[in-house]
Protein backbone atom coordinates (compact mmCIF):
# COMPACT_ATOMS: atom_id res chain seq x y z
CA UNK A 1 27.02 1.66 0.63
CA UNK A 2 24.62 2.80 2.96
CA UNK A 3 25.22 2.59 6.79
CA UNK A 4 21.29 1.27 7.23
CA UNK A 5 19.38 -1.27 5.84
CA UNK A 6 15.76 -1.73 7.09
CA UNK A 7 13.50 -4.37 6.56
CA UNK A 8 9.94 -3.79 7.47
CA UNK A 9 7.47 -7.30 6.94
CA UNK A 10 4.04 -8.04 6.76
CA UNK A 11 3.54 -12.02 6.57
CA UNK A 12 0.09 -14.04 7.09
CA UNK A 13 0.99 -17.14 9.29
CA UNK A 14 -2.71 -19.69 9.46
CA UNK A 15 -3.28 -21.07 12.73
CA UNK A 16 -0.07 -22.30 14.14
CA UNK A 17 2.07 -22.18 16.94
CA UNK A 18 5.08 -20.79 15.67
CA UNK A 19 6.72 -19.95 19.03
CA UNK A 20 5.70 -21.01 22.49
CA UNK A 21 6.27 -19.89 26.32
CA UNK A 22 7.00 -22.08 29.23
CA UNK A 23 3.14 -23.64 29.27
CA UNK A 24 3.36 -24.58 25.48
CA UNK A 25 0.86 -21.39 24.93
CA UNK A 26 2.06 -19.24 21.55
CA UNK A 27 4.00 -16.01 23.06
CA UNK A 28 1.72 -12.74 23.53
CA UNK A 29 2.62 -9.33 24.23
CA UNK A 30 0.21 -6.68 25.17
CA UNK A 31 0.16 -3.15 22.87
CA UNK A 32 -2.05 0.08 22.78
CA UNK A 33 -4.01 -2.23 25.16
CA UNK A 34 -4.61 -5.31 22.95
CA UNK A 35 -3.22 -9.17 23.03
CA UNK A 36 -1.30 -9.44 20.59
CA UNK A 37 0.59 -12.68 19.17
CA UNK A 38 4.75 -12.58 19.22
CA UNK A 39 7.67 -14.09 18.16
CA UNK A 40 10.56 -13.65 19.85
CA UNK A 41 13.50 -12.01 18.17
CA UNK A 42 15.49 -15.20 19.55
CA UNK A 43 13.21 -17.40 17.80
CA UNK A 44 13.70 -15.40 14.25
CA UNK A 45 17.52 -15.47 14.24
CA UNK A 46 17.86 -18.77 15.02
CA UNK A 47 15.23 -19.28 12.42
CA UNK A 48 17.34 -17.08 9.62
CA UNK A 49 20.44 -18.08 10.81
CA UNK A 50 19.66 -22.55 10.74
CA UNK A 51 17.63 -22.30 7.70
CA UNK A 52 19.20 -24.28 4.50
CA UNK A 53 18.32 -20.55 2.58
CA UNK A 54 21.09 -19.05 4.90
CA UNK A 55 23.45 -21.88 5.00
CA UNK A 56 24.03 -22.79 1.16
CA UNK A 57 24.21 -19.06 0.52
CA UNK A 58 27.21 -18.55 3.33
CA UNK A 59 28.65 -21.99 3.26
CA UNK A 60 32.41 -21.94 4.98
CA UNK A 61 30.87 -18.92 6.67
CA UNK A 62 28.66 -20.40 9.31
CA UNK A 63 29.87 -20.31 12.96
CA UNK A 64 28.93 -22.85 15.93
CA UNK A 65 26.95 -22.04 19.02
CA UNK A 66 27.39 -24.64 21.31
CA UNK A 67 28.69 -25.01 25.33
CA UNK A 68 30.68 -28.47 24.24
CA UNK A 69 33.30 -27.81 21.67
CA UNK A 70 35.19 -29.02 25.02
CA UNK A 71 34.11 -32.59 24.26
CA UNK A 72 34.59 -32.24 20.63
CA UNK A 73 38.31 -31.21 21.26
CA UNK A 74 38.43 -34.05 24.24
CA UNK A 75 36.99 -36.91 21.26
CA UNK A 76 38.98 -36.12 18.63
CA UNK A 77 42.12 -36.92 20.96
CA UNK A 78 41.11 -39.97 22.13
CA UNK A 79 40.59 -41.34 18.47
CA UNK A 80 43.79 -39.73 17.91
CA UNK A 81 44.75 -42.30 20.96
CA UNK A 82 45.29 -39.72 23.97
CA UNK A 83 44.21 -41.57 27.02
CA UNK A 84 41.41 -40.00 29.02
CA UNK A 85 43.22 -38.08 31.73
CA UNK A 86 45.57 -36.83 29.34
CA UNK A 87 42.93 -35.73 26.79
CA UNK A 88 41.06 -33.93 30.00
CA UNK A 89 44.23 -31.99 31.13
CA UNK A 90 45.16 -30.46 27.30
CA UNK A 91 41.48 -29.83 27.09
CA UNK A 92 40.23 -28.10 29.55
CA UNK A 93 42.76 -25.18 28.93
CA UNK A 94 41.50 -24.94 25.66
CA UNK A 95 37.60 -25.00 25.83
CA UNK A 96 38.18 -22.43 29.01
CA UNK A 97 39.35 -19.68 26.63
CA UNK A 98 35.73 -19.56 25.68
CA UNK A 99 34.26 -19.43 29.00
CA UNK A 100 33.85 -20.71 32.73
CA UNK A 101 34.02 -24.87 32.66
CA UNK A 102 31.40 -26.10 34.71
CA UNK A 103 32.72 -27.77 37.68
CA UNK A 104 31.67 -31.29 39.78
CA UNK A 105 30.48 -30.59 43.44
CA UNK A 106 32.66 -32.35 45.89
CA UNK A 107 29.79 -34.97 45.95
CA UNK A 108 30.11 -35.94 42.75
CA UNK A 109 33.87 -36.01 42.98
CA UNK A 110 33.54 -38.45 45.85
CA UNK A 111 31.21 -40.68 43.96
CA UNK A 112 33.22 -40.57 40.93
CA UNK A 113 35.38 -43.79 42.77
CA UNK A 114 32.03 -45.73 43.02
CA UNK A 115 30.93 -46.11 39.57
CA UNK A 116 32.72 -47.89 36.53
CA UNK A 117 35.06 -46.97 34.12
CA UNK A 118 32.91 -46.07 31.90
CA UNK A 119 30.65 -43.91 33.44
CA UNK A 120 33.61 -42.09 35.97
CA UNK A 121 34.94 -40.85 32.70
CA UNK A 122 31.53 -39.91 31.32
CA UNK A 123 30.97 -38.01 34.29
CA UNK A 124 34.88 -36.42 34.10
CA UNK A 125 33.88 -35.10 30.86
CA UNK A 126 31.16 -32.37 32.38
CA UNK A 127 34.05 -30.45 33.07
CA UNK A 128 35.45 -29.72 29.72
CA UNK A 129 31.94 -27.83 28.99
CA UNK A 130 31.27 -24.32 29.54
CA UNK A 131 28.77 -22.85 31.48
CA UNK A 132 27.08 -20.77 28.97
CA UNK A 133 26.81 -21.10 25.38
CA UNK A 134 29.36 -19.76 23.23
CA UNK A 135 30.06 -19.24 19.36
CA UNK A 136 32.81 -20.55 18.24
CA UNK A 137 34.12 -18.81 14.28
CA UNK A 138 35.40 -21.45 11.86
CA UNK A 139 38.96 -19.74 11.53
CA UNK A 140 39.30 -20.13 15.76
CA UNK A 141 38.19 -23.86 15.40
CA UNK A 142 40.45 -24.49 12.29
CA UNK A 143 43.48 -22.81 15.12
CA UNK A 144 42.12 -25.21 17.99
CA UNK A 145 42.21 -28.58 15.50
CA UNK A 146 45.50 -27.30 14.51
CA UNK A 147 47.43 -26.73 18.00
CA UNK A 148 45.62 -30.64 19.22
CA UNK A 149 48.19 -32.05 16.03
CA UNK A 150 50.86 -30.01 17.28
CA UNK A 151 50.11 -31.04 20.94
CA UNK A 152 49.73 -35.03 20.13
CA UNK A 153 52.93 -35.02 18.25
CA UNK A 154 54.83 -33.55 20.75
CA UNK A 155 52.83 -35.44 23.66
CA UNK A 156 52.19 -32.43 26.19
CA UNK A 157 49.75 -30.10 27.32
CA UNK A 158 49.18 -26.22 25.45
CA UNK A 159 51.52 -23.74 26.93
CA UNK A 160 49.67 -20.14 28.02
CA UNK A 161 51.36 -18.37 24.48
CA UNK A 162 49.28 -20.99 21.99
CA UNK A 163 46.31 -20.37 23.77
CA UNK A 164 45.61 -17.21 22.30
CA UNK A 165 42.91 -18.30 19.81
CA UNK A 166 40.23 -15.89 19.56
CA UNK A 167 39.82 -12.90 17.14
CA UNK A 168 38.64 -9.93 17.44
CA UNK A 169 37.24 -9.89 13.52
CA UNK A 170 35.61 -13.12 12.37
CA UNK A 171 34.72 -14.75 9.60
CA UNK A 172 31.86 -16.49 9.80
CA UNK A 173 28.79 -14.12 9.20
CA UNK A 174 26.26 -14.97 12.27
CA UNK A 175 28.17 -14.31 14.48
CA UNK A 176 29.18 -10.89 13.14
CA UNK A 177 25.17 -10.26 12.15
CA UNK A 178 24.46 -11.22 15.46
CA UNK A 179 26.95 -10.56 17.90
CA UNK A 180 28.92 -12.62 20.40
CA UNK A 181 29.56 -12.17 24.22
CA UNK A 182 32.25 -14.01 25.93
CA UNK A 183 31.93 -13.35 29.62
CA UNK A 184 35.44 -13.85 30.55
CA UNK A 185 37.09 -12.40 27.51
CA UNK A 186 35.16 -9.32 26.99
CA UNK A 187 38.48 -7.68 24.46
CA UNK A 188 36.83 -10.62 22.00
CA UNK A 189 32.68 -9.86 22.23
CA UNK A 190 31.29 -8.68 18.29
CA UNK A 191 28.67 -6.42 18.60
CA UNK A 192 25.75 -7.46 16.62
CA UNK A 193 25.37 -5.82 13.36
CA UNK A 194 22.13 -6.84 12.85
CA UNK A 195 18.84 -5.85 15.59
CA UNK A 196 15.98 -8.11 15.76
CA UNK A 197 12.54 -6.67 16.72
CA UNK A 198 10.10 -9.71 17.83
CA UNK A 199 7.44 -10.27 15.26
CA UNK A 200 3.92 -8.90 16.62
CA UNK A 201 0.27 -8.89 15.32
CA UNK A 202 -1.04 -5.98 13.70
CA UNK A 203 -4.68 -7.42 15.16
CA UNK A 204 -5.59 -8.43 18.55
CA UNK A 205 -5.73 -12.23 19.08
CA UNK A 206 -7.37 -14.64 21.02
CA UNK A 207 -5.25 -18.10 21.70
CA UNK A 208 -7.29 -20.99 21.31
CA UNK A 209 -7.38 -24.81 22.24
CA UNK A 210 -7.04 -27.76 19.57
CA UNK A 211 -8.02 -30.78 21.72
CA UNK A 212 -6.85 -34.00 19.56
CA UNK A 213 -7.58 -37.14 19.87
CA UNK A 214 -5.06 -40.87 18.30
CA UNK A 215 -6.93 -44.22 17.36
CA UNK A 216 -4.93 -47.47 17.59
CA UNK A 217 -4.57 -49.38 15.08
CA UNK A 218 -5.08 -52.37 15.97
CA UNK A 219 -7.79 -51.55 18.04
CA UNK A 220 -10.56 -52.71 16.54
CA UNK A 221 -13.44 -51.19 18.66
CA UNK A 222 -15.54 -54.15 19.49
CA UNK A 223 -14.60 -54.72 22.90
CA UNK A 224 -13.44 -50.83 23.75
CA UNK A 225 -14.12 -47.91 21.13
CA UNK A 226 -12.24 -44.85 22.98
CA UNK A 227 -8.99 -43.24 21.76
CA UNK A 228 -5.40 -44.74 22.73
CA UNK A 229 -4.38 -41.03 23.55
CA UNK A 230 -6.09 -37.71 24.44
CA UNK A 231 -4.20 -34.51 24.09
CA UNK A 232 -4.39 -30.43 23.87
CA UNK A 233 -2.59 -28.00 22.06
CA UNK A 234 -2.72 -24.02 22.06
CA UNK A 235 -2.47 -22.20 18.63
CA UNK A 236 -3.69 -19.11 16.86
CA UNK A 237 -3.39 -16.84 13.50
CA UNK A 238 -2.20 -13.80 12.45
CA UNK A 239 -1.17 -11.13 10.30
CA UNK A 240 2.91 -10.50 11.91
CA UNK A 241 4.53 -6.94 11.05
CA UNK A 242 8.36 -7.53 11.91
CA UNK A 243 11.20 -5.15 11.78
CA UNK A 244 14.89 -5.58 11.28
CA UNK A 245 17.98 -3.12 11.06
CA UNK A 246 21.27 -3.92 9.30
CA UNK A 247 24.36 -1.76 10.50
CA UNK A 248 26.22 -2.82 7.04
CA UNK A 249 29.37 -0.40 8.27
CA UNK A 250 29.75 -2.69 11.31
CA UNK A 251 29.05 -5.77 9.69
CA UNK A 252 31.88 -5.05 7.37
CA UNK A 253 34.24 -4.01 10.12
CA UNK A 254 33.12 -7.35 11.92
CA UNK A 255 34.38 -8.94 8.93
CA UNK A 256 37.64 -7.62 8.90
CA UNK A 257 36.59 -5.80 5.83
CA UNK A 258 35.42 -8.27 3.62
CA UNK A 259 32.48 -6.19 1.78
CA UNK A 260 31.65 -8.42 -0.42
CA UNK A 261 31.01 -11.64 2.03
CA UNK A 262 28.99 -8.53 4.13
CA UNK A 263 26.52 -8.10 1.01
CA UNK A 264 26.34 -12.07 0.28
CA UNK A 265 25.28 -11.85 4.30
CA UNK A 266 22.42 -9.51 3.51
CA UNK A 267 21.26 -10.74 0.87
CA UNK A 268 21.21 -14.30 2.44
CA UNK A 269 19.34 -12.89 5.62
CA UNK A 270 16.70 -11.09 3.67
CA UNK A 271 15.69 -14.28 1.71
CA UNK A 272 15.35 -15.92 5.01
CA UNK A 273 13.35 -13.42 6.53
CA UNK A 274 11.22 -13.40 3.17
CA UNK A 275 10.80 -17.19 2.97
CA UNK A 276 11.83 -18.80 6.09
CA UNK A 277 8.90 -19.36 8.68
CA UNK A 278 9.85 -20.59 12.30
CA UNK A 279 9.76 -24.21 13.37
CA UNK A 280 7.64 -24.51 16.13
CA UNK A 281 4.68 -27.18 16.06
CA UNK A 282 5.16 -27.51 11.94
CA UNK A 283 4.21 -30.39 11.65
CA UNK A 284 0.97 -30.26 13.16
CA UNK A 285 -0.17 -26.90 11.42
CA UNK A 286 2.22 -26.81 8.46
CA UNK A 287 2.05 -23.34 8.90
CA UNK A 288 4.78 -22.09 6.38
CA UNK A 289 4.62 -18.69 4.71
CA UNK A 290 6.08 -15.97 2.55
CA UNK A 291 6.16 -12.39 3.71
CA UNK A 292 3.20 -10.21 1.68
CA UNK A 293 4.92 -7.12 1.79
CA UNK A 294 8.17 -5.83 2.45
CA UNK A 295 9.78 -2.32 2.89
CA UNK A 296 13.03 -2.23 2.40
CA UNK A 297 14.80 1.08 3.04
CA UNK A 298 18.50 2.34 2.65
CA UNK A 299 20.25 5.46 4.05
CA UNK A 300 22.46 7.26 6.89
CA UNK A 301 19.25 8.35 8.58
CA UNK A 302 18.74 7.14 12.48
CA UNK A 303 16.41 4.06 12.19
CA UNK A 304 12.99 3.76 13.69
CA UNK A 305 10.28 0.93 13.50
CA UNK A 306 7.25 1.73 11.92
CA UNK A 307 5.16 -0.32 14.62
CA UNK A 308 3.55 2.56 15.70
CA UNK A 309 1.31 2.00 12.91
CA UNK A 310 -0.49 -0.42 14.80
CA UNK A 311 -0.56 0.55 18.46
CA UNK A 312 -4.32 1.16 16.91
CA UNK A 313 -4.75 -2.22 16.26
CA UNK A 314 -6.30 -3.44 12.76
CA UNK A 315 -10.04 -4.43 13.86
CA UNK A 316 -12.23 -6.72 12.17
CA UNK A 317 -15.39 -4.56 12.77
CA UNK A 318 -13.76 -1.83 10.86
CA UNK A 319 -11.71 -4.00 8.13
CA UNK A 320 -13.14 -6.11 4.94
CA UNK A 321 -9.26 -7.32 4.59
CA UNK A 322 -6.53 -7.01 7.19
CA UNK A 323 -4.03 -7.28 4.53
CA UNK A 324 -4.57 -4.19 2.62
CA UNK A 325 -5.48 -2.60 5.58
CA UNK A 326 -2.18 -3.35 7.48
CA UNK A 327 -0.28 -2.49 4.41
CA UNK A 328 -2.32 0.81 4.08
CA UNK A 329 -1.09 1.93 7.76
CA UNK A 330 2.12 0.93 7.78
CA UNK A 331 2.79 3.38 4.41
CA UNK A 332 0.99 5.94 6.21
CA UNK A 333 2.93 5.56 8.96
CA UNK A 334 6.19 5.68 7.03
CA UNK A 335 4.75 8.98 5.05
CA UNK A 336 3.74 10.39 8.47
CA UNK A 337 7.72 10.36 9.65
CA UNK A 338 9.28 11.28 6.44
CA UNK A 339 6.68 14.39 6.84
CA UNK A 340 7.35 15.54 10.66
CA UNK A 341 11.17 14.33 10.95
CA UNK A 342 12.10 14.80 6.88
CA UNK A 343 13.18 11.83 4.47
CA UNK A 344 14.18 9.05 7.06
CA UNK A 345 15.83 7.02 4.23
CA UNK A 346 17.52 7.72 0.96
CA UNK A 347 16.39 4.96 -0.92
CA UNK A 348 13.09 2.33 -0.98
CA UNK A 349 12.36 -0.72 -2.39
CA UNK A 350 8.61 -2.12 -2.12
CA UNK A 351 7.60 -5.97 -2.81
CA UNK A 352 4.02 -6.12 -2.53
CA UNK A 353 2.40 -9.35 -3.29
CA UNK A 354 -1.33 -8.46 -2.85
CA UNK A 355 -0.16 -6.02 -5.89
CA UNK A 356 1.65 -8.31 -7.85
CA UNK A 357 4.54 -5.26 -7.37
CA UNK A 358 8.20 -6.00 -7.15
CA UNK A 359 10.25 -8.97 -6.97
CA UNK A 360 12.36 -11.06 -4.88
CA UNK A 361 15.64 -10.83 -6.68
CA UNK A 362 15.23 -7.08 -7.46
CA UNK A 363 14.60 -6.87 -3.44
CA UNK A 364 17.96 -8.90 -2.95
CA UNK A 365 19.64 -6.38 -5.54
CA UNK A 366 18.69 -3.33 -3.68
CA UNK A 367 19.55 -4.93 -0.16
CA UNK A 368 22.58 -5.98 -1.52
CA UNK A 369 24.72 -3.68 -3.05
């Protein structure tokens, strides 16, 4: 197997908001002096890693990200009938192995006597959840669920030997794709396997504003004919290139070996990135799409992006179709290093739709194997 795997995209999103900033505007980045539309990396993975595509292919090997596996532990000892300070003291010792538990000021602490029952212990239960999010492999949640058995039959709290349930190899394939950091056990952090590049036009871009307007229903205009509500949204199109790179030695190694789970992971990640478009404002724009080309490339050689083949950006003035043209540079561009620098891969596989060249299972073939 090849130590490399690199996935180079070209994929045509129609006006859309696929991923937005703190104002609800799409994300920009500016390059060789252009806006440019983005996607964060963030966005992708989560994208990839959510997406029914990724989860039927890797079922049994999907991990959770979440700060309250705390109250999950705390729940399912109650309906196992713990009482609720019990259940707090044998769980907070557990969720903490996964991070700092967020703690109530001393005014809360002091209020916690004025309210009811109910809502002291809701407020209680704020401190099994960790500060940060975490993700938590299936085979360390399958060791949790089984030391709460052995703690309710023998009524008492974890001692400090059966808390030792993180692993240093995982099993669940996000997390070893993607990496995990655990701030206060460092020994048990996975370096990602798999880099992310965000997802930029090849074209400048110019955001623009959809105002919208809802009728009532029952509003029958004769006595008042305006809208019931008056909004804005922010969208815009583009042509993304995106860029990924698979370390398939480390993702075996952060698999404790398992090669062939690695190569169901890859092949499972490429179809998402092929098919999978992010969520953001879908059903407003329905703005789902396949990628129109894809480079896949295999080999030992250092990786590089081939973005660089739009820091000129694709221009409408010069271009009768941004598609070919985009295509065009980003070949050149790979042609360009393999010139200077000598082959920077071993093998290539090319899907090009425009074409009608290559296929999506003979893609998933050469990825995977």
């Amino acid at each position: 197997m090849s130590r490399f795997i690199q996935l180079h995209l070209l994929t045509a999103y129609p006006p859309a908001n696929l991923n937005r900033d703190d104002m609800g505007s799409p994300k920009t980045a500016k390059m060789g002096g252009y806006d440019r539309l983005r996607v964060s990396s963030q966005c992708l993975k989560r994208t990839w890693r959510t997406s029914e595509q990724f989860k039927e292919a890797l079922a049994g090997h999907i991990g959770t990200r979440t700060k309250e596996m705390g109250v999950k532990v705390y729940d399912y000892l109650v309906n196992k009938g713990i009482d609720h300070d019990k259940a707090l003291e044998w769980t907070k010792p557990i969720a903490s192995v996964f991070g700092k538990l967020k703690q109530l000021s001393k005014k809360d602490k002091d209020a916690l006597k004025k309210l009811s029952e109910a809502d002291r212990k809701k407020k209680e239960l704020e401190e099994v959840e960790i500060e940060q999010l975490a993700f938590f492999d299936s085979e360390e949640e399958k060791v949790i669920f089984s030391l709460l058995d052995k703690l309710i039959e023998r009524d008492s709290a974890p001692e400090n030997d059966e808390l030792n349930i993180l692993r240093q190899k995982v099993s669940d394939v996000d997390i070893a794709l993607f990496g995990r950091m655990l701030a206060s056990s460092p020994a048990f952090n996975v370096e990602a396997a798999c880099q992310v590049a965000h997802a930029i036009s090849v074209h400048p871009v110019v955001i623009e504003d959809d105002y919208f307007t809802a009728v009532d229903d029952l509003n029958s205009g004769l006595e008042d004919m305006g809208a019931a509500h008056i909004g804005e949204t922010r969208f815009a199109a583009a042509l993304f290139y995106s860029y990924i790179c698979i370390n398939s030695e480390l993702l075996i190694e952060n698999l404790g070996g398992d090669k062939a789970l690695a190569n169901r992971a890859i092949r499972a990640l490429t179809e998402a990135a092929v098919k999978v478009a992010p969520q953001g404002k879908q059903n407003s724009f329905a703005s789902r799409a396949y990628a129109s080309f894809v480079l896949a490339e295999k080999g030992d050689q250092q990786p590089r992006s081939l973005s660089v083949a739009y820091l000129k950006p694709v221009m409408e003035r010069e271009s009768q179709d941004f598609e070919a043209d985009a295509i065009a540079a980003l070949i050149k561009q790979k042609d360009s290093f393999d010139k200077v620098y000598g082959d920077c891969a071993d093998k290539r596989y090319e899907l090009n739709v425009p074409k009608e060249e290559g296929s999506l299972n003979e893609l998933l073939d050469f990825v995977g194997q």
